[in-house]
N, C-alpha and C. Protein backbone atom coordinates (compact mmCIF):
# COMPACT_ATOMS: atom_id res chain seq x y z
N UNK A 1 20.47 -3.74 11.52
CA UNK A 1 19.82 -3.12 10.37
C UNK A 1 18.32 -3.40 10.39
N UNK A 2 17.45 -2.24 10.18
CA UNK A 2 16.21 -2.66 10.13
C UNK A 2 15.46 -3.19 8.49
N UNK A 3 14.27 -3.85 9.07
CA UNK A 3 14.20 -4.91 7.75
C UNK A 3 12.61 -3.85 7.42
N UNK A 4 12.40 -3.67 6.04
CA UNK A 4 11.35 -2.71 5.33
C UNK A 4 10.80 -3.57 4.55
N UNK A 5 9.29 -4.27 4.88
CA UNK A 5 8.73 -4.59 3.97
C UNK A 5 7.55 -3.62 3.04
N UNK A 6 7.60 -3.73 1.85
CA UNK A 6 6.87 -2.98 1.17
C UNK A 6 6.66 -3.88 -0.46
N UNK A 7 5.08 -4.20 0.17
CA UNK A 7 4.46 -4.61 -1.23
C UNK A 7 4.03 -3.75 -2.29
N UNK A 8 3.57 -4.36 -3.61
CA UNK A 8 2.41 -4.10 -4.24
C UNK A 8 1.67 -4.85 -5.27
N UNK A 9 1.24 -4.57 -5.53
CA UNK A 9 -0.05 -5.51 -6.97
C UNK A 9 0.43 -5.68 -7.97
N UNK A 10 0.33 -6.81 -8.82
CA UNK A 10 -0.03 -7.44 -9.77
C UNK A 10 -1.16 -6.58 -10.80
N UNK A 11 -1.16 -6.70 -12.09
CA UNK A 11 -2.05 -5.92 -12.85
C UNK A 11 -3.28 -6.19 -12.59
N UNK A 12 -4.27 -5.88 -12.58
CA UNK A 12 -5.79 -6.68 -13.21
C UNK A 12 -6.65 -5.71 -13.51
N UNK A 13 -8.15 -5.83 -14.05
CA UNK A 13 -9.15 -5.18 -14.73
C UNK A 13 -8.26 -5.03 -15.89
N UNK A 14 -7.88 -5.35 -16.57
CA UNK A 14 -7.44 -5.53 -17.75
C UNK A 14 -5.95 -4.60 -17.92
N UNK A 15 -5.72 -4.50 -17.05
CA UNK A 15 -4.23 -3.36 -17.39
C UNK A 15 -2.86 -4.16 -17.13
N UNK A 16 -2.21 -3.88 -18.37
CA UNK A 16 -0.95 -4.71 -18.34
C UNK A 16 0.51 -4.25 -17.48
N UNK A 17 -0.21 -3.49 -16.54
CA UNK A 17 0.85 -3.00 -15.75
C UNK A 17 0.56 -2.12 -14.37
N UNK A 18 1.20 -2.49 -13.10
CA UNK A 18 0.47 -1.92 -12.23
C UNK A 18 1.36 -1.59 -11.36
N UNK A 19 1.64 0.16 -11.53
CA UNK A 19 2.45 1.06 -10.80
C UNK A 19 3.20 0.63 -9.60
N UNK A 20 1.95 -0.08 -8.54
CA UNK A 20 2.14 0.22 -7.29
C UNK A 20 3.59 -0.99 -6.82
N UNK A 21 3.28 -2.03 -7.80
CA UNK A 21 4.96 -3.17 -7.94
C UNK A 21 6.07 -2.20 -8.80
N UNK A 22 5.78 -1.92 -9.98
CA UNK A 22 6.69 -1.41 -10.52
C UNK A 22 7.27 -0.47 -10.50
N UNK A 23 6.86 0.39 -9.59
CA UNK A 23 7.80 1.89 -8.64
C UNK A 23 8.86 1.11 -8.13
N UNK A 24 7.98 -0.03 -7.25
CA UNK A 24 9.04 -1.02 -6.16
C UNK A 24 10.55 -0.82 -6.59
N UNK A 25 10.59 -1.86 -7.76
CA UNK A 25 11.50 -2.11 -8.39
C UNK A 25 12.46 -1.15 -8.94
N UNK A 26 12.14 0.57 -8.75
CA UNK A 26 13.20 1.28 -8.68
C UNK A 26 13.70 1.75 -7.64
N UNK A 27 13.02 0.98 -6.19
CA UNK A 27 14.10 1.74 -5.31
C UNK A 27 15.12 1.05 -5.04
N UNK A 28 15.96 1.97 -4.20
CA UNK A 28 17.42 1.52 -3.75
C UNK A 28 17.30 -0.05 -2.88
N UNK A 29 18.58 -1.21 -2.72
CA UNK A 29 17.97 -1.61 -1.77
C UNK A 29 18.26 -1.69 -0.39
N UNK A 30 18.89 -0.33 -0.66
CA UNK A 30 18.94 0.02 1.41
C UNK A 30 18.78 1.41 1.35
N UNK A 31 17.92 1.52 2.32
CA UNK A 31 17.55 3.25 2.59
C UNK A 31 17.46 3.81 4.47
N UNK A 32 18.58 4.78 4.23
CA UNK A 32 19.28 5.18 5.51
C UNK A 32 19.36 3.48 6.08
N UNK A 33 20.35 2.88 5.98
CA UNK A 33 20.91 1.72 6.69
C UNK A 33 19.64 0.44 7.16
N UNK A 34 18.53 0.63 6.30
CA UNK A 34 17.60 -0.70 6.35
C UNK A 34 17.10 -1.26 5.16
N UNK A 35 17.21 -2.35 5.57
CA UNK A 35 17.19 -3.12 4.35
C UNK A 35 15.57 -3.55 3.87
N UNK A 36 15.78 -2.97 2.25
CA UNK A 36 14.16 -3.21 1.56
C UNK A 36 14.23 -4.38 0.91
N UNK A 37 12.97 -4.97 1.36
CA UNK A 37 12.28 -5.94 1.11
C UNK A 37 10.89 -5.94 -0.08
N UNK A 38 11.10 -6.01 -1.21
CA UNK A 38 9.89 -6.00 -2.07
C UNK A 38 8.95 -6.95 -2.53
N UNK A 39 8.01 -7.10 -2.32
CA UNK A 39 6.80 -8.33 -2.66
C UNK A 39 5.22 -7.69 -3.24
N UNK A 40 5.58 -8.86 -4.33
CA UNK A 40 4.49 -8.59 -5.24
C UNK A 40 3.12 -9.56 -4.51
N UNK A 41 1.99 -9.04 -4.54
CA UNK A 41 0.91 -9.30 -3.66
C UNK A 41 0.05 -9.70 -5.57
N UNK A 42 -1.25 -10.42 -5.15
CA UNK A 42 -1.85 -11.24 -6.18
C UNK A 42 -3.29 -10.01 -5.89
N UNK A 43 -4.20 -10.12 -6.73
CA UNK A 43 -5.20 -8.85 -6.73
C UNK A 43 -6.24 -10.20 -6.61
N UNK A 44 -6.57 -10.94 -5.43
CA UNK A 44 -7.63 -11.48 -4.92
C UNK A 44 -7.65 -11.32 -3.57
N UNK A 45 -9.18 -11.40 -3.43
CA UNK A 45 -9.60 -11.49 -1.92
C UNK A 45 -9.38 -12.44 -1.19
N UNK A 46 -9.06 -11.86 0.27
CA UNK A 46 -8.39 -12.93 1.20
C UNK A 46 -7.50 -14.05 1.19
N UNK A 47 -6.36 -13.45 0.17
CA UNK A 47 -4.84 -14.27 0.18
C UNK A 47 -4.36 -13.73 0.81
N UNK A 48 -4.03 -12.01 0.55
CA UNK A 48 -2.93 -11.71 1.24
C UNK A 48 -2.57 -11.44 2.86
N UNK A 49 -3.38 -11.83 3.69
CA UNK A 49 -3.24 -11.86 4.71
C UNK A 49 -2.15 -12.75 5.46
N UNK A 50 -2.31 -14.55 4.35
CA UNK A 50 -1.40 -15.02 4.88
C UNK A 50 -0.15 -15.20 4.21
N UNK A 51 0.20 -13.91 2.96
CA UNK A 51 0.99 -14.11 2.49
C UNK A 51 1.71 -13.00 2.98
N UNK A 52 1.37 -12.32 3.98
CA UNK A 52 1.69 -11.06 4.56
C UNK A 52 2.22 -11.42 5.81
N UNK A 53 1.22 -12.73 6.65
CA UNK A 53 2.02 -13.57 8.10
C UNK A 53 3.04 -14.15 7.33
N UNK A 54 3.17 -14.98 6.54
CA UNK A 54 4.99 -15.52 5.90
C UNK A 54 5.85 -14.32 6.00
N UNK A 55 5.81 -13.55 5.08
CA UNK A 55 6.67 -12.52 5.18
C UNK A 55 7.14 -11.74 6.39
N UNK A 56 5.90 -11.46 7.28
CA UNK A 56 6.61 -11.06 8.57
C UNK A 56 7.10 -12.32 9.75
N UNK A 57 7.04 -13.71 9.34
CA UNK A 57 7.59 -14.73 9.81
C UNK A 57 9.10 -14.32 9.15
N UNK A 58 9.41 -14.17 8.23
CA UNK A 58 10.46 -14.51 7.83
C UNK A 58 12.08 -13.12 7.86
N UNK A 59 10.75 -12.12 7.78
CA UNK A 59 11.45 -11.21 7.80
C UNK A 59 11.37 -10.39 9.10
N UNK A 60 10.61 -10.70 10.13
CA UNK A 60 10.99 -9.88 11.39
C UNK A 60 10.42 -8.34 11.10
N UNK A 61 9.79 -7.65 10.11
CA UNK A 61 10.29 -6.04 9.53
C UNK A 61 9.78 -5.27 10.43
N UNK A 62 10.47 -4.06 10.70
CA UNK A 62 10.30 -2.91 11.63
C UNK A 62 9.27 -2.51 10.66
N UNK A 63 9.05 -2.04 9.50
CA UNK A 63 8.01 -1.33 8.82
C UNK A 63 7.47 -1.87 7.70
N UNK A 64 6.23 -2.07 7.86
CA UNK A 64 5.40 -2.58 6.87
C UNK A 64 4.42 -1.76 5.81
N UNK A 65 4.39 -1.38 4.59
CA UNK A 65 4.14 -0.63 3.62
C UNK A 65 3.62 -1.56 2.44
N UNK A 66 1.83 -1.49 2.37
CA UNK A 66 1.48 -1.97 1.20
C UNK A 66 0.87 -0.55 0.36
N UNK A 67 1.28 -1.05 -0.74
CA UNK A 67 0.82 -0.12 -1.82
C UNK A 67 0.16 -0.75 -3.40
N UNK A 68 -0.77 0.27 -3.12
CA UNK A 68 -1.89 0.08 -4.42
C UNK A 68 -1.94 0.98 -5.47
N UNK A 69 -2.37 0.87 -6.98
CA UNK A 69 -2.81 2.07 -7.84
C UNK A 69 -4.27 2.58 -7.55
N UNK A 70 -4.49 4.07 -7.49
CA UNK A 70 -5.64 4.64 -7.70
C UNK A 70 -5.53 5.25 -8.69
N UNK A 71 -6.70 5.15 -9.70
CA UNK A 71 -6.70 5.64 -10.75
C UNK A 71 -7.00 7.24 -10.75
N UNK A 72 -6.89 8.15 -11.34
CA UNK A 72 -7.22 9.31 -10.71
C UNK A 72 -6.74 10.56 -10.23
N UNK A 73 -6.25 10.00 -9.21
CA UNK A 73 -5.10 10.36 -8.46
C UNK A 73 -4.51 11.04 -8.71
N UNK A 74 -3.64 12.08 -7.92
CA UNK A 74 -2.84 12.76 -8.95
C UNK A 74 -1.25 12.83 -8.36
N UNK A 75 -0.93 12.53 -6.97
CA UNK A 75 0.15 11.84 -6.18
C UNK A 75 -0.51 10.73 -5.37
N UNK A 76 0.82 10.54 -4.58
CA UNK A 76 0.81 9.63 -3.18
C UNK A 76 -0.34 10.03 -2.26
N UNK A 77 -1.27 9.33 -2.21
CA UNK A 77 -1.91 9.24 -1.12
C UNK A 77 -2.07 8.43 -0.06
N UNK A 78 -2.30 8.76 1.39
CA UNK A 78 -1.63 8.43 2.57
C UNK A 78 -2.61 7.74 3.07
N UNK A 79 -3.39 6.49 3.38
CA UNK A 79 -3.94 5.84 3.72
C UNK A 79 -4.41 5.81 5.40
N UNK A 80 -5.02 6.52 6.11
CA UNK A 80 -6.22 6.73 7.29
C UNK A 80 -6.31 5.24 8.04
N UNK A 81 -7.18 4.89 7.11
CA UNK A 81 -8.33 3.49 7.91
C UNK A 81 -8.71 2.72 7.15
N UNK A 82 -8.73 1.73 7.26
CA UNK A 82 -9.39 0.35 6.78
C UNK A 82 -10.30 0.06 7.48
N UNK A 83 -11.54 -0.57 6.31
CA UNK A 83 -12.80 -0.70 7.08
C UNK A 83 -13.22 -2.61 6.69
N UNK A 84 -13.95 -3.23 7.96
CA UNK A 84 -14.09 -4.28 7.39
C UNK A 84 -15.15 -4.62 6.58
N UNK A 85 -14.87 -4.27 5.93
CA UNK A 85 -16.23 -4.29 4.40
C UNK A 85 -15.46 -4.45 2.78
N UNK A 86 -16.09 -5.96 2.66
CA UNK A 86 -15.61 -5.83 0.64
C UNK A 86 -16.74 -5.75 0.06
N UNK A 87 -15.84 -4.75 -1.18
CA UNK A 87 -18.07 -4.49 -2.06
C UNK A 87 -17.02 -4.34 -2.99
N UNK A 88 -17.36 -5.66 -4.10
CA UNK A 88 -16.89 -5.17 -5.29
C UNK A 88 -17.08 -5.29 -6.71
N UNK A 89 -17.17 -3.60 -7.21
CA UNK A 89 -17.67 -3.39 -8.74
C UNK A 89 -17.22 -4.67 -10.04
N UNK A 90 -16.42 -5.09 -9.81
CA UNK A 90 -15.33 -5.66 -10.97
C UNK A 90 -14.89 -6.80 -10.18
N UNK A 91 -14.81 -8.10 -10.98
CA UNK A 91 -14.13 -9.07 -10.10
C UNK A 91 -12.71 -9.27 -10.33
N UNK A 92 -12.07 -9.86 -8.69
CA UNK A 92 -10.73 -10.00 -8.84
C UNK A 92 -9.96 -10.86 -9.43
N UNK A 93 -9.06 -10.92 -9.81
CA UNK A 93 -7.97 -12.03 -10.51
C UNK A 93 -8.55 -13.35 -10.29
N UNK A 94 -9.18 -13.64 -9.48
CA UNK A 94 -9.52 -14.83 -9.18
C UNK A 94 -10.97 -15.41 -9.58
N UNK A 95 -12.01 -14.19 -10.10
CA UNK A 95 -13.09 -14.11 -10.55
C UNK A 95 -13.71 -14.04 -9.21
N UNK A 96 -13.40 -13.28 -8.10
CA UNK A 96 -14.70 -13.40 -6.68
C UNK A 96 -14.94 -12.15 -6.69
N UNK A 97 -16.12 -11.44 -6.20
CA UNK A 97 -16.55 -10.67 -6.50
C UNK A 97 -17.50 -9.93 -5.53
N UNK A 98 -17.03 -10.25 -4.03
CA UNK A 98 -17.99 -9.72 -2.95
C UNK A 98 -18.80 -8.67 -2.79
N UNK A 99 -20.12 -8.77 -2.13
CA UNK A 99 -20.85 -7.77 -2.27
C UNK A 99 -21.20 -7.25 -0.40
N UNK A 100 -20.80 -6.46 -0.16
CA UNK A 100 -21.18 -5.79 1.41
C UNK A 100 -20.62 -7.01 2.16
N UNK A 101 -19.94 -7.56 2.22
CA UNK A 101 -19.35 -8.60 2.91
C UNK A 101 -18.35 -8.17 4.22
N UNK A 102 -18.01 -8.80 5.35
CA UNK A 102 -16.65 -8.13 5.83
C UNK A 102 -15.75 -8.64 5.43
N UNK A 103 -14.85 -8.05 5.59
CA UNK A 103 -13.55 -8.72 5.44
C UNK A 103 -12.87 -9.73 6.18
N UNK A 104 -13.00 -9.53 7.50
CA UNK A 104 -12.45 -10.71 8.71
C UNK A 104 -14.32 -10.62 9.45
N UNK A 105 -14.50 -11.81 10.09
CA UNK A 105 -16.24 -12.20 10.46
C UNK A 105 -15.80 -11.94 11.81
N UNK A 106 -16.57 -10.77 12.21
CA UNK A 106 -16.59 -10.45 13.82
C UNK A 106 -14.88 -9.14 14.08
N UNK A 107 -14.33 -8.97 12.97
CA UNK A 107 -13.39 -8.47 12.94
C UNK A 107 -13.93 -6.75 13.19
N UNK A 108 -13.08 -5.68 14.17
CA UNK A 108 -13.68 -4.00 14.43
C UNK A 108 -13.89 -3.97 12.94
N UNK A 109 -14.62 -2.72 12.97
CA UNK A 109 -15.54 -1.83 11.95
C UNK A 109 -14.22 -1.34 11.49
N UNK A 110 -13.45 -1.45 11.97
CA UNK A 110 -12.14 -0.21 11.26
C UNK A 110 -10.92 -0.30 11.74
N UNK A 111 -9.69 -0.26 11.37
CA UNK A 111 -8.40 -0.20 11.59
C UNK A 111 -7.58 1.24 11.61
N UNK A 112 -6.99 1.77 12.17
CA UNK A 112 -6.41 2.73 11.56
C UNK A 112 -4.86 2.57 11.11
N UNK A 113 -4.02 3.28 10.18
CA UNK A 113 -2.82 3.08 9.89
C UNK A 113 -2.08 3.60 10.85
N UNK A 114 -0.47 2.51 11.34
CA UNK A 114 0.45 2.90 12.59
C UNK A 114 1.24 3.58 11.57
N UNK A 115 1.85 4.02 10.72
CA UNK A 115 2.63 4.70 10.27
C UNK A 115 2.74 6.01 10.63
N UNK A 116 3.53 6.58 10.63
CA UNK A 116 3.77 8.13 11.15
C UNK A 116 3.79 8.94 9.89
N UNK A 117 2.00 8.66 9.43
CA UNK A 117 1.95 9.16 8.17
C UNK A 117 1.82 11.05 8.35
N UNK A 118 1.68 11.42 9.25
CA UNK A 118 1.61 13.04 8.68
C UNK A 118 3.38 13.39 8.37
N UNK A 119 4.36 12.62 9.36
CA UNK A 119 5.57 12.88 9.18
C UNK A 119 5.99 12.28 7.42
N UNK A 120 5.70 11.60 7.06
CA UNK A 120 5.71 11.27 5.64
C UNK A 120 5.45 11.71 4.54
N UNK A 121 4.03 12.41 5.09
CA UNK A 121 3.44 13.52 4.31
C UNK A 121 3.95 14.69 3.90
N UNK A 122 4.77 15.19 5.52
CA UNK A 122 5.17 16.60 5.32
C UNK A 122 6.33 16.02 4.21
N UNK A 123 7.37 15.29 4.87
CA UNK A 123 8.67 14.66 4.22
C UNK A 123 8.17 14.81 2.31
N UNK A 124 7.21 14.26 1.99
CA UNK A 124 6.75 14.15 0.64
C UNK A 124 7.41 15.97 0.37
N UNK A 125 6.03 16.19 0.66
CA UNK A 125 5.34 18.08 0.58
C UNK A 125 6.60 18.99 0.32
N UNK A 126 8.28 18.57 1.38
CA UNK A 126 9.21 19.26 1.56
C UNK A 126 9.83 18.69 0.26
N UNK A 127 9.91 18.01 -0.55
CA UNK A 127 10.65 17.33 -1.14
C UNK A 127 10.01 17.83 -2.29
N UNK A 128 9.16 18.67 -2.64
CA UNK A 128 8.30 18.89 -4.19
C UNK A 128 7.15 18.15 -4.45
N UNK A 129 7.04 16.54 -3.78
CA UNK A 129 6.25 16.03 -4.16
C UNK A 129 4.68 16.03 -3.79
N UNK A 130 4.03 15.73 -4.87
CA UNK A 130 2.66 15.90 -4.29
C UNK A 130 1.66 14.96 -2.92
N UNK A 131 1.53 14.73 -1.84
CA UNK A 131 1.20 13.91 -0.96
C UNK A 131 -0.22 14.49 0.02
N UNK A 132 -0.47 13.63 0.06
CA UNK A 132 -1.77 14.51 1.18
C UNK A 132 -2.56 12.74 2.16
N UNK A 133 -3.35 13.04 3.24
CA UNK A 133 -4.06 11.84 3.63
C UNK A 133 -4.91 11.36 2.74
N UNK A 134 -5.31 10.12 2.74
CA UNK A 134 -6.99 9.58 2.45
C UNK A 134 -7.45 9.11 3.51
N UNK A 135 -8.79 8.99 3.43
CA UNK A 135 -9.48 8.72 4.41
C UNK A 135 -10.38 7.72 3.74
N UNK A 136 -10.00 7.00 2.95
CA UNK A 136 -11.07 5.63 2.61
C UNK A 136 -10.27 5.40 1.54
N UNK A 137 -10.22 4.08 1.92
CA UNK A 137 -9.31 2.99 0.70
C UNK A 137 -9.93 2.32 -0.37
N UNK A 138 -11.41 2.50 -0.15
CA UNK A 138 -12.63 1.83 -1.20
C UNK A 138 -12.54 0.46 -0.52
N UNK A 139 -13.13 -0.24 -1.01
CA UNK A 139 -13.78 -1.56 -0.68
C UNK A 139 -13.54 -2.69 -1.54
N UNK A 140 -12.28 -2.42 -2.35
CA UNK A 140 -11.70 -3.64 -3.03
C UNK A 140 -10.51 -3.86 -2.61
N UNK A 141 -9.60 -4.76 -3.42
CA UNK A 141 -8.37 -5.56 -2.26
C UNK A 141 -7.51 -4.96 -1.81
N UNK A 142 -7.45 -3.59 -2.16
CA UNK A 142 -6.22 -2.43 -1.61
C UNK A 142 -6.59 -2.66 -0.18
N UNK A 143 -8.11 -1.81 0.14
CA UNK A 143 -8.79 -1.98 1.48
C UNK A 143 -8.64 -3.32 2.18
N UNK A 144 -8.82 -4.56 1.18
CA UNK A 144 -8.74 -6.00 2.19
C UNK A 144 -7.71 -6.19 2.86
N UNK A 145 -6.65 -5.85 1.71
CA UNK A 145 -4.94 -6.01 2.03
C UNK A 145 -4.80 -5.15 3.30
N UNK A 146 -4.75 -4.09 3.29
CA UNK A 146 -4.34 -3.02 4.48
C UNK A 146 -5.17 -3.22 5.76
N UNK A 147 -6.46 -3.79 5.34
CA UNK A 147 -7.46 -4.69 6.83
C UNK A 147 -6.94 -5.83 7.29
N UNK A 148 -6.13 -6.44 6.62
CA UNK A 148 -5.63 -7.76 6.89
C UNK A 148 -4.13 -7.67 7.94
N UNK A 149 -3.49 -6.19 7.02
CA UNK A 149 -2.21 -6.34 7.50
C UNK A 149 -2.39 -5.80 9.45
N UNK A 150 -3.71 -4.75 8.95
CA UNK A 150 -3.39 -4.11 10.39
C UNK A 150 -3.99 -5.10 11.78
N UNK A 151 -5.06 -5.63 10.93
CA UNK A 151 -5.35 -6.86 11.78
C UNK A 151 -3.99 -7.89 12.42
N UNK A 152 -3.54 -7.95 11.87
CA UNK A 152 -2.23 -9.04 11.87
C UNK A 152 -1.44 -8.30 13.22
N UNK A 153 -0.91 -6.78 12.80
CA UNK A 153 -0.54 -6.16 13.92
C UNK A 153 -1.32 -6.11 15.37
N UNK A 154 -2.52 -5.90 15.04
CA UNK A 154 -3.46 -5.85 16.03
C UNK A 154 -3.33 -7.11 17.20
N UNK A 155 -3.12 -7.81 16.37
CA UNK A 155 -3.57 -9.16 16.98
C UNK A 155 -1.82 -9.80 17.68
N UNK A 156 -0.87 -8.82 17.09
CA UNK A 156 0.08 -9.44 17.87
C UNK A 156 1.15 -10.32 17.16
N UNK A 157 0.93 -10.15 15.59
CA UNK A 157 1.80 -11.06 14.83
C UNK A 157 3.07 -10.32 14.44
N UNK A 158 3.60 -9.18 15.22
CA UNK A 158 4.36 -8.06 14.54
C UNK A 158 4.86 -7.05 15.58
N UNK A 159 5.58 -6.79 15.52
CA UNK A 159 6.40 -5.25 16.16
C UNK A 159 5.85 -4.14 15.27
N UNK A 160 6.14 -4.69 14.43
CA UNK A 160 5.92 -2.98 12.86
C UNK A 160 4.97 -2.76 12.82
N UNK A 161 5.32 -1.34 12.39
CA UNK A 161 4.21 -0.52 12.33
C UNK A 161 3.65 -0.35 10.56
N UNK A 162 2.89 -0.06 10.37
CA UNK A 162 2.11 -0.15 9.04
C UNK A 162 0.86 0.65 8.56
N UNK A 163 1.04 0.06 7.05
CA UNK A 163 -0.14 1.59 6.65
C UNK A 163 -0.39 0.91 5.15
N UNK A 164 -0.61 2.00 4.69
CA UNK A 164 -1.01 1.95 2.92
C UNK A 164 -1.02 3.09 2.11
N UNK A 165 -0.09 3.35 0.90
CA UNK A 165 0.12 4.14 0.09
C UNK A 165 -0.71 4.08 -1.35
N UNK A 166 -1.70 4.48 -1.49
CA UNK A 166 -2.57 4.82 -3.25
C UNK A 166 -1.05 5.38 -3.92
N UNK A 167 -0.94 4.70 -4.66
CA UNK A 167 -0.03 5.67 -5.78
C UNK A 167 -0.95 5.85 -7.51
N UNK A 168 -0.60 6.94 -7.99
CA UNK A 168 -1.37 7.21 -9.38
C UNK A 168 -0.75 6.05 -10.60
N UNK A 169 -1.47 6.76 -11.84
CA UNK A 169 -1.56 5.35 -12.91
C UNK A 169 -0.31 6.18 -13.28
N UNK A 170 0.50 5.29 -14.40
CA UNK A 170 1.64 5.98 -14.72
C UNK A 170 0.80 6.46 -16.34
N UNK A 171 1.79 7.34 -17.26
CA UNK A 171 0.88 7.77 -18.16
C UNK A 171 0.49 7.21 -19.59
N UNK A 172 0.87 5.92 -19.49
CA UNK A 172 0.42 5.02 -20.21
C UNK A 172 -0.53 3.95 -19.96
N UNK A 173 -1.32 4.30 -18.86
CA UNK A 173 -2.34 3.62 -18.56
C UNK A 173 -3.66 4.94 -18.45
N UNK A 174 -3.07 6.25 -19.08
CA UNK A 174 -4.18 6.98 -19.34
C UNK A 174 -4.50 7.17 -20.29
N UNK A 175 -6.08 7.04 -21.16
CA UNK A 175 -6.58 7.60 -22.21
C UNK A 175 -7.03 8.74 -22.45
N UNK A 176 -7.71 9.52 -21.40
CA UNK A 176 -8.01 10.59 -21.23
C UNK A 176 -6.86 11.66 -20.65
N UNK A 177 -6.87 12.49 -21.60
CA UNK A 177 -6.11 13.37 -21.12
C UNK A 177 -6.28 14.23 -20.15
N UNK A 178 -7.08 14.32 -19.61
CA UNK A 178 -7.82 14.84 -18.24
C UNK A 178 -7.75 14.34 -16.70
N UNK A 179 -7.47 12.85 -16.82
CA UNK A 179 -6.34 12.01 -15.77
C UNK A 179 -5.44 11.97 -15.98
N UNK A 180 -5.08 12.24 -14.38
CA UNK A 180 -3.75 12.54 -13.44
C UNK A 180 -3.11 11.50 -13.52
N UNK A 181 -1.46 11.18 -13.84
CA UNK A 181 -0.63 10.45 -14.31
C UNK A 181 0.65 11.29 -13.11
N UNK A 182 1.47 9.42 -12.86
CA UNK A 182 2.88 10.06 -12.54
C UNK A 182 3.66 9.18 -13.15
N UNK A 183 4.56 9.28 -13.70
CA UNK A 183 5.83 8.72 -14.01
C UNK A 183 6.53 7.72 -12.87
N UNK A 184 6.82 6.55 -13.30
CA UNK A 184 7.18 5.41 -12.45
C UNK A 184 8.47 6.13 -11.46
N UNK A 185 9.51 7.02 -11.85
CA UNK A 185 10.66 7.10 -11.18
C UNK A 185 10.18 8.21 -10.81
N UNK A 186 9.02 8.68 -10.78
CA UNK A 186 9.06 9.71 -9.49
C UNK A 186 8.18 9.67 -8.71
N UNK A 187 7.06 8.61 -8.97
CA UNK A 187 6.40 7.66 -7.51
C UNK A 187 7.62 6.97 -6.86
N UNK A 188 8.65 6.43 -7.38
CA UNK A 188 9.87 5.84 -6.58
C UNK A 188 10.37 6.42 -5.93
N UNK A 189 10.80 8.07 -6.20
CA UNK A 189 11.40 8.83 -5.51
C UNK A 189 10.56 9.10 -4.43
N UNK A 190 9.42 9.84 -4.38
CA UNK A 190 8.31 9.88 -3.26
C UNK A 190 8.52 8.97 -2.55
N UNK A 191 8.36 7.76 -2.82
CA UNK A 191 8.38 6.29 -1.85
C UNK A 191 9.26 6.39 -1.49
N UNK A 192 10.52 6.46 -1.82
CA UNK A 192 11.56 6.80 -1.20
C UNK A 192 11.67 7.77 0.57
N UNK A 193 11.35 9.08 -0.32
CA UNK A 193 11.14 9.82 0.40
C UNK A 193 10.44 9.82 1.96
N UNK A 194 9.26 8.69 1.65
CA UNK A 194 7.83 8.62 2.49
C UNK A 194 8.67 7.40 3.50
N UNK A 195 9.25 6.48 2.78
CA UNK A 195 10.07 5.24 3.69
C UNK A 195 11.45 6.15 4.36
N UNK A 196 11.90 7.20 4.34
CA UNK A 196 13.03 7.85 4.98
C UNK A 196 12.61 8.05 6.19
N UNK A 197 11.29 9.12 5.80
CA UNK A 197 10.23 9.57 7.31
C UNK A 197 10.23 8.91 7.88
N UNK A 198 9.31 7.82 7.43
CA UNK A 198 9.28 6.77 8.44
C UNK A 198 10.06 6.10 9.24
N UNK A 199 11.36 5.26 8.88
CA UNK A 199 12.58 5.45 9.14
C UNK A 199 12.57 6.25 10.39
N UNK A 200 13.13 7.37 9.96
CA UNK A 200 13.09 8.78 11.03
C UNK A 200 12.30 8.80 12.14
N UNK A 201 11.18 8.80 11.92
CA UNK A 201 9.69 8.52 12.97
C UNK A 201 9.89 7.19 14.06
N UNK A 202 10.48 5.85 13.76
CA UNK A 202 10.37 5.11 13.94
C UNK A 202 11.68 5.16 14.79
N UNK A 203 12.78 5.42 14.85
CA UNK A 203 13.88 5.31 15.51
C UNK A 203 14.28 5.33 16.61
């Protein structure tokens, strides 16, 4: 059976709830015959890297999937590249607050995601749901996290392949009625959907 890790965040900037864990928690916990693994990641700079080597110490996983909220948003978006650069507006859970910094010192300019994200994409697209690429993760811990993880691969700590999913705010974290909102059980279903592909891709 293959082993699926897939994180996400903890709340912060003041929001008492943060999509990208609490989709987690509605999926199944086996999809097409591999077993999901869910972990909640902390919203500071440069933890999760080695809380990302434990987990693939422990769990061996064929596929690795971190996921973040973008506010905005209006589905799943498919995560490109990670760049080594933190610049950030708002400080993290931890009160740090980097400005043009890298992320790893001497680490490439950029990572790209191993996921067989266009096959995920389409998989979304066929399914109703809304999905498309990004091509920049911004420069706060979504970006650190997904620089960290691919680094990790890079470097040889891993078989799996990996990436990063933006998911939207759900619609109680919107005031404006003019932002794009999804409902927790149908970012789950998408995720679903996007971890099948992969799955599929990977076999």
């Amino acid at each position: 059976m293959k082993n699926i890790l897939i994180t996400g965040f903890e709340p912060f900037g003041g929001e008492k709830i943060n999509p990208s864990y609490e989709a987690l928690k509605l999926l199944p916990e086996t999809i097409d015959n591999a077993k999901i693994h869910i972990l909640r990641l902390p919203v500071i700079f440069g933890k999760n890297g080695a809380l990302l080597q434990q987990s693939i110490d422990e769990l061996d996983p064929d596929i690795i999937i971190c996921v973040g909220q973008a506010g905005g948003r209006s589905g799943l978006t498919f995560e490109k590249i990670a760049i080594n650069c933190q610049n950030a507006s708002v400080p993290d859970n931890d009160g740090n607050q980097p400005h043009d910094e890298p992320v790893i010192e001497q680490g490439p300019a950029a990572y790209f995601a191993t996921l067989p994200l266009s096959q995920m994409i389409a998989a979304c697209k066929k399914a109703g749901f809304k999905a498309e690429f990004s091509y920049h993760a911004g420069t706060y811990v979504c970006n650190d996290t997904m620089y960290r993880l691919l680094h990790l691969l890079a470097s040889g700590a891993s078989k799996a392949r990996g990436g990063f999913i933006h998911v939207p705010f759900v619609p109680e974290q919107v005031h404006d009625k003019k932002t794009s909102s999804q409902s927790l059980e149908e970012t789950a279903r998408c995720l679903e959907c996007a971890i099948k592909a992969a799955i599929e891709a990977t076999n």
